[in-house]
Structures are given as structure tokens and as C-alpha cells.
C-alpha atoms as a PDB file:
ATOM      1  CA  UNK A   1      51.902 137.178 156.948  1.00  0.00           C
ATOM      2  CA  UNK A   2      49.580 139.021 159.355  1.00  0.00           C
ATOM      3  CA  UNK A   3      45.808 138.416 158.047  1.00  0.00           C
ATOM      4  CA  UNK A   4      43.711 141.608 157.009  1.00  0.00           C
ATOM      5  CA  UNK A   5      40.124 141.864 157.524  1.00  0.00           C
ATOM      6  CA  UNK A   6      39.890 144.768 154.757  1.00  0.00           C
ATOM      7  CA  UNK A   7      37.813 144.377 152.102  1.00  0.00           C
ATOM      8  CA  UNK A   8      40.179 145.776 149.358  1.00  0.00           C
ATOM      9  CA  UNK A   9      39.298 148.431 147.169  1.00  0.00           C
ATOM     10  CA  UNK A  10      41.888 149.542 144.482  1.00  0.00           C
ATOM     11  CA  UNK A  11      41.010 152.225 142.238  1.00  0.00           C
ATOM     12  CA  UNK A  12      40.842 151.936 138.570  1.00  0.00           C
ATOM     13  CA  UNK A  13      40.093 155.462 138.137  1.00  0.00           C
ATOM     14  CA  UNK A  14      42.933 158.077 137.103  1.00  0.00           C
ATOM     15  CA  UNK A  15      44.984 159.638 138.721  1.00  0.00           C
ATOM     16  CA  UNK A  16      44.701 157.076 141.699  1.00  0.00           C
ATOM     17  CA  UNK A  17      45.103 153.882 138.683  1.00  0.00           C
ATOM     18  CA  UNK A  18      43.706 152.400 135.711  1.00  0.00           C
ATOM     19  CA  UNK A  19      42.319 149.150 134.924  1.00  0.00           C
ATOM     20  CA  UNK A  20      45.887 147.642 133.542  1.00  0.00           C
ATOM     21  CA  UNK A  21      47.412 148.864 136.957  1.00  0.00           C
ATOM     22  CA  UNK A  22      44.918 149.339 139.774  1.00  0.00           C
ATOM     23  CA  UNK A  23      46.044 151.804 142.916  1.00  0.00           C
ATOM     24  CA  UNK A  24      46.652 150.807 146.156  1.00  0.00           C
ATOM     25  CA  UNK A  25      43.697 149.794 148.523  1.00  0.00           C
ATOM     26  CA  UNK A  26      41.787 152.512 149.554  1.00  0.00           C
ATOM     27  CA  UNK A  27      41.607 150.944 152.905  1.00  0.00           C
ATOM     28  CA  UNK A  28      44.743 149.621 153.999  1.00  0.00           C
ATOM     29  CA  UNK A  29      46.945 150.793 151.424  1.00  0.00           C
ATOM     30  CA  UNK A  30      48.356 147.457 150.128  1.00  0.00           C
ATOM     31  CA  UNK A  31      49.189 147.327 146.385  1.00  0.00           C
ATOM     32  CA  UNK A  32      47.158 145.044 143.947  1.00  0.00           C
ATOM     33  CA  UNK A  33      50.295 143.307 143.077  1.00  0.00           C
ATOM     34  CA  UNK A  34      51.197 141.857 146.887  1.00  0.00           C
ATOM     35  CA  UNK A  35      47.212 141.299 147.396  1.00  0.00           C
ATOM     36  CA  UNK A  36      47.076 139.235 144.225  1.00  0.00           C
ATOM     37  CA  UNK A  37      50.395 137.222 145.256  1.00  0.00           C
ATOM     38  CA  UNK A  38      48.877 136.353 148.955  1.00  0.00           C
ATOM     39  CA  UNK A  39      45.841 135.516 147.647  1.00  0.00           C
ATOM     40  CA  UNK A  40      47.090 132.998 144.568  1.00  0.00           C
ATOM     41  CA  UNK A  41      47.707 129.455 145.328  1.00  0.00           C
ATOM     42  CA  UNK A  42      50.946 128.075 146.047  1.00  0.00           C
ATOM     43  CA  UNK A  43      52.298 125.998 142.181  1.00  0.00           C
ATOM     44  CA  UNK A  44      52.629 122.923 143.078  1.00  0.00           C
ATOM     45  CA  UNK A  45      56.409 121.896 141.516  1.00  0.00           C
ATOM     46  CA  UNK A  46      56.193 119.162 138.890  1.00  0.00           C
ATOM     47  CA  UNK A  47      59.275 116.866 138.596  1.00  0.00           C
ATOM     48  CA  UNK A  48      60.324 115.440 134.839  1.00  0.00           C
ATOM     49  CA  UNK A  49      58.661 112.405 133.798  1.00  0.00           C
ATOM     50  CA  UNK A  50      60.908 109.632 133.460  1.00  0.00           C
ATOM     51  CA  UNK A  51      59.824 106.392 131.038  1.00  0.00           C
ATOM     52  CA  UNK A  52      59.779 103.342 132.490  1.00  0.00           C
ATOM     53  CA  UNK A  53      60.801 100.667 130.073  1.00  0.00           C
ATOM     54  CA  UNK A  54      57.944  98.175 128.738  1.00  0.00           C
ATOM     55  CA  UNK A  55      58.650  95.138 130.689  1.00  0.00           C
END
């Protein structure tokens, strides 16, 4: 993924969005949705738990 030096700006303004679904970026014109996904941390992936019996 190529690394923006924008500042983002979405509007939360009608008609451009709202606050429950912010416009693109005023600058770049990325949507909130794929900004929010690059910028949220990887989930790390949990296995199950197994029980070890007492010994």
C-alpha cells in the first residue's frame, strides 16, 4: 500500500456526509472506510486453549 502524506479531511457535513458516514477526503479522495482499515492494527489470531491435565 503506497503511503499518503495527506492529512485526511472527511466531511461530516451534508450533502458531502454525516457524522454516521463521513465523505471521502477532501484531499485525496480516499473513503473513511479504507483510511480506517489501513490505519487499524493487524488482530492478532488467538488459537483455543487446550487444558493441560493436573499432573
Amino acid at each position: 500500500m503506497p503511503i499518503s502524506l495527506c492529512k485526511h479531511q472527511f466531511p461530516v457535513t451534508p450533502p458531502r456526509g454525516s457524522m454516521t458516514h463521513p465523505g471521502p477526503c477532501t484531499g485525496c479522495r480516499i473513503t473513511y472506510e479504507q483510511a480506517r482499515a489501513a490505519y487499524r492494527p493487524a488482530r492478532r489470531r488467538t488459537t483455543a486453549r487446550t487444558r493441560h491435565p493436573a499432573a
